[in-house]
C-alpha atoms as a PDB file:
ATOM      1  CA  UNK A   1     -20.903   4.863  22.433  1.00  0.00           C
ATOM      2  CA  UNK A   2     -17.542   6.682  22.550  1.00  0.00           C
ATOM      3  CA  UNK A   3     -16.302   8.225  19.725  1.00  0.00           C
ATOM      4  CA  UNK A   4     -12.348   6.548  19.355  1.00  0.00           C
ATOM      5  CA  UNK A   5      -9.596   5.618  16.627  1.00  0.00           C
ATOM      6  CA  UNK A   6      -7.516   2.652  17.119  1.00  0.00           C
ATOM      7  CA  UNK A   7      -4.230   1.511  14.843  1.00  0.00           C
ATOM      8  CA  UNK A   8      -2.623  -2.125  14.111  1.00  0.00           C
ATOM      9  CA  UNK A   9       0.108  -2.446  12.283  1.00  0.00           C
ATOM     10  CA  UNK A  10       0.183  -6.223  10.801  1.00  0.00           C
ATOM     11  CA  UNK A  11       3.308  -6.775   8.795  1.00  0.00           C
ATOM     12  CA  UNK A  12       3.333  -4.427   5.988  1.00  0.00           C
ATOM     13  CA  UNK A  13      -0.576  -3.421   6.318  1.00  0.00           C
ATOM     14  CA  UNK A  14      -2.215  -1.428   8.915  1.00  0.00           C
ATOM     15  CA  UNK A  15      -5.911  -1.002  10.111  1.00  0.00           C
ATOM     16  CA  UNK A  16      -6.932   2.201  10.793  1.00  0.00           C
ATOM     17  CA  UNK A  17     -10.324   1.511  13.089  1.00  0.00           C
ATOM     18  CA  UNK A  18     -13.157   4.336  13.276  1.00  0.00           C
ATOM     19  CA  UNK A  19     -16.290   4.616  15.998  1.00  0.00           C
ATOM     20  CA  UNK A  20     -18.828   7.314  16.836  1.00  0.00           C
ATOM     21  CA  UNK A  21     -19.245  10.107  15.772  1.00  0.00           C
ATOM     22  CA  UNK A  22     -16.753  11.359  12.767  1.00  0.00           C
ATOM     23  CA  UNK A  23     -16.798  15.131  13.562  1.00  0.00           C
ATOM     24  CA  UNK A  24     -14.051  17.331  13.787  1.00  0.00           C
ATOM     25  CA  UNK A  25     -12.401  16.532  16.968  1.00  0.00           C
ATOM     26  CA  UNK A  26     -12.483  13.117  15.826  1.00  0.00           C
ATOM     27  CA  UNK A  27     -11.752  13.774  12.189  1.00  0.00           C
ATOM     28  CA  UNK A  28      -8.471  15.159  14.091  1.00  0.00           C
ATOM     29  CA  UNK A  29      -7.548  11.831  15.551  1.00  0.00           C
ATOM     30  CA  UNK A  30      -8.345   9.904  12.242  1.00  0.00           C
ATOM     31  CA  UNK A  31      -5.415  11.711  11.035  1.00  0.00           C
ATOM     32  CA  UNK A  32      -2.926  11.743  13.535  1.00  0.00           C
ATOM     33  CA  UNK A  33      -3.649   7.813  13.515  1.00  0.00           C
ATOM     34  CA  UNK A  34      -3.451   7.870   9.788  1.00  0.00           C
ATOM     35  CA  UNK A  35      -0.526  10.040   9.804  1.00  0.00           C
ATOM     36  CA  UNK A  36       1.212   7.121  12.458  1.00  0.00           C
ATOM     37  CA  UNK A  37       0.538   3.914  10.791  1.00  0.00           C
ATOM     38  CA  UNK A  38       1.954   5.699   7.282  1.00  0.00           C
ATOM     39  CA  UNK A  39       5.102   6.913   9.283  1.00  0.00           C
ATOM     40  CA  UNK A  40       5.404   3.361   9.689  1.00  0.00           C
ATOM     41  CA  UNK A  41       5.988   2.939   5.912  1.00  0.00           C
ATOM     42  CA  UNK A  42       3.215   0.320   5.295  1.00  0.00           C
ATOM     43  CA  UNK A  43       2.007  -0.559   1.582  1.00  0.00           C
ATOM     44  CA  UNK A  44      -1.145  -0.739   2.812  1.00  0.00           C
ATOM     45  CA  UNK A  45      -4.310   0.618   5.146  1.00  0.00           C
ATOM     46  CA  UNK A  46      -7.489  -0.421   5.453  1.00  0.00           C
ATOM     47  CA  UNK A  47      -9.953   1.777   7.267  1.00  0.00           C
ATOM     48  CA  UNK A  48     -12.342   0.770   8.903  1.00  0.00           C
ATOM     49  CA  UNK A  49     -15.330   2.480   9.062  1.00  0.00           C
ATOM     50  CA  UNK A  50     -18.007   0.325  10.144  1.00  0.00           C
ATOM     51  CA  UNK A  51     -18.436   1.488  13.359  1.00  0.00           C
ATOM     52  CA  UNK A  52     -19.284   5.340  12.705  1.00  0.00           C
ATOM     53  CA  UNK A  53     -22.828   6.563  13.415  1.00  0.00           C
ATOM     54  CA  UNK A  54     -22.727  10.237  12.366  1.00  0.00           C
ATOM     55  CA  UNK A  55     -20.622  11.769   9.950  1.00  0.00           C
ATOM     56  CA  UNK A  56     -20.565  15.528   8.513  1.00  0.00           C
ATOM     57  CA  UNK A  57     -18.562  17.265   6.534  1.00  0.00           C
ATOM     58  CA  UNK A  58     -15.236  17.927   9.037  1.00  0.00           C
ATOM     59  CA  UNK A  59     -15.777  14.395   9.249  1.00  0.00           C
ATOM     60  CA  UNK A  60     -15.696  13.805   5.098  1.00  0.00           C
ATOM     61  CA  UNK A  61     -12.953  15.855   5.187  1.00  0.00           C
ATOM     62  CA  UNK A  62     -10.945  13.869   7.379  1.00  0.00           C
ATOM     63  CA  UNK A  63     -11.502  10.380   5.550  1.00  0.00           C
ATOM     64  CA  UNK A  64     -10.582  12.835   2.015  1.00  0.00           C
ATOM     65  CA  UNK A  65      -7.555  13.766   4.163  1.00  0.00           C
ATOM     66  CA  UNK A  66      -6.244  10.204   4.677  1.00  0.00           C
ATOM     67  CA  UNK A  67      -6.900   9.086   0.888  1.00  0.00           C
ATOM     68  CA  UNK A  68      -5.076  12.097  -0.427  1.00  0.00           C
ATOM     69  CA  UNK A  69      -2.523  11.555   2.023  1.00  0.00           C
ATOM     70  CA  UNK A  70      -2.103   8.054   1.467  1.00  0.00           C
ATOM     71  CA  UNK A  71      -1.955   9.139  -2.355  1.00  0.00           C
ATOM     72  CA  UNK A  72       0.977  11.164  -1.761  1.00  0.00           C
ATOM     73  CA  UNK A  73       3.219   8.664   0.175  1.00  0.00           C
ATOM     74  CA  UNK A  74       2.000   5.719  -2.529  1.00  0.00           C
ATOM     75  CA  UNK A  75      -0.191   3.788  -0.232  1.00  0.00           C
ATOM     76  CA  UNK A  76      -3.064   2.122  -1.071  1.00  0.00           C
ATOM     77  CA  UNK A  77      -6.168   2.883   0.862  1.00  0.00           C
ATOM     78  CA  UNK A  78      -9.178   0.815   1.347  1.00  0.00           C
ATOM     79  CA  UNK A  79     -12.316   1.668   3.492  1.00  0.00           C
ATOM     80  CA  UNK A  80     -14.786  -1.310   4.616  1.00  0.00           C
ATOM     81  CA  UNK A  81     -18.256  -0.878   5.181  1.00  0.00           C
ATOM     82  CA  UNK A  82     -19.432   2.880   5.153  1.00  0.00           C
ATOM     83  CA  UNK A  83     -22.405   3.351   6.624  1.00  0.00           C
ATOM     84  CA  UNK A  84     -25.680   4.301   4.931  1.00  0.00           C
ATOM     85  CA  UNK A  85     -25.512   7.427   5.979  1.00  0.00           C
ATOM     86  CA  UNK A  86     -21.978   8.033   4.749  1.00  0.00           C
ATOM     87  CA  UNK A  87     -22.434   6.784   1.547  1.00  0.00           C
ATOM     88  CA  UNK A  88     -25.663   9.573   1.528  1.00  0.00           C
ATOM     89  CA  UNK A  89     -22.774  12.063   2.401  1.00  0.00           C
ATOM     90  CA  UNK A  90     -20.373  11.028   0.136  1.00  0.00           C
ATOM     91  CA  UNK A  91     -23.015  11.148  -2.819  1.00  0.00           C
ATOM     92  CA  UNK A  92     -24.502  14.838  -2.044  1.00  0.00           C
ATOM     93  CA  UNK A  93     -20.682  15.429  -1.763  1.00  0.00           C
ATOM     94  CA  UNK A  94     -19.062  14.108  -4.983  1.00  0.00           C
ATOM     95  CA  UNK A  95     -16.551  12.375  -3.343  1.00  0.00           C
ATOM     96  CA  UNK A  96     -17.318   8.987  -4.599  1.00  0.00           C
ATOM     97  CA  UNK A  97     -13.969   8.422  -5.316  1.00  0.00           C
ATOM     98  CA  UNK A  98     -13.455   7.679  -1.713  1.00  0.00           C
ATOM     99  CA  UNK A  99     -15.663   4.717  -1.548  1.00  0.00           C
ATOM    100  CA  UNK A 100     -14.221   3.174  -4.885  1.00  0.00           C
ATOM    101  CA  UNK A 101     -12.277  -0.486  -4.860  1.00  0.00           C
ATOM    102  CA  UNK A 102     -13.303  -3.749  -2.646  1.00  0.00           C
ATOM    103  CA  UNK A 103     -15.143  -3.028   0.424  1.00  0.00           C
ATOM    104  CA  UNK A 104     -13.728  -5.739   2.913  1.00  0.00           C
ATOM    105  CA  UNK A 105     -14.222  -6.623   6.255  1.00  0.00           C
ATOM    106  CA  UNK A 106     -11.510  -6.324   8.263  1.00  0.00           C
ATOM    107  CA  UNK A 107     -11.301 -10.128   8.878  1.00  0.00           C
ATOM    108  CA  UNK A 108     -11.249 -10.359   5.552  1.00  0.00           C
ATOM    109  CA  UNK A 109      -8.807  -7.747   4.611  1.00  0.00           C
ATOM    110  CA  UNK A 110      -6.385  -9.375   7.478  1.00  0.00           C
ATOM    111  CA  UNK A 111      -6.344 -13.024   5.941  1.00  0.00           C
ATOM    112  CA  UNK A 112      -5.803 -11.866   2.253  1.00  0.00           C
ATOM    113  CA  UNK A 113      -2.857  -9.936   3.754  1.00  0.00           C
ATOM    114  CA  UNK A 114      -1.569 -12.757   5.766  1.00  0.00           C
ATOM    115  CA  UNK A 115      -2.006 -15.247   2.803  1.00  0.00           C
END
């Protein structure tokens, strides 16, 4: 599987989609994506998550990076589905406050936003 980060923008909500392996070249490209779709001045971004298969801490880092960073320009990040082996990561870490709120798919996320 290749490691990749795709954007949408939908209105004013954007999805933020993660796969592979979150290390640090990829935990680079999270936030240059990141960094894009908030440029964009959206209220919202979801990221999506469900698709990463290793994670460490350059990887942890990034996903901190984005919440902080969505934080400071006052908008609202959501993550879907972390993997078991994030949540392990996140836990060890004390960084549970980047798992807290709903945990939607994206499907999901896209129709309450549309509705």
């Amino acid at each position: 599987m290749q490691s990749e980060v795709s954007t949408a923008v939908v209105s004013a909500s954007a999805l933020v989609t993660v796969s592979g392996e979150l290390d640090l070249l990829l935990a680079s490209s999270l936030r240059a994506g990141f960094e894009h779709v908030v440029d964009q001045g959206v209220e919202t971004v979801l990221l999506d998550i469900s698709g990463i298969t290793f994670a460490d801490t350059a990887g942890l880092d990034g996903l901190l990076w984005c919440r902080d960073r969505a934080g400071r320009a006052g908008v609202q990040c959501r993550l879907t589905a972390p993997p078991p082996a994030l949540l392990r990561l996140v836990r060890l870490t004390r960084s549970s406050s980047l798992v807290r709120g709903p945990r939607l798919t994206p499907l999901a996320w896209l129709a309450r936003r549309r509705a």
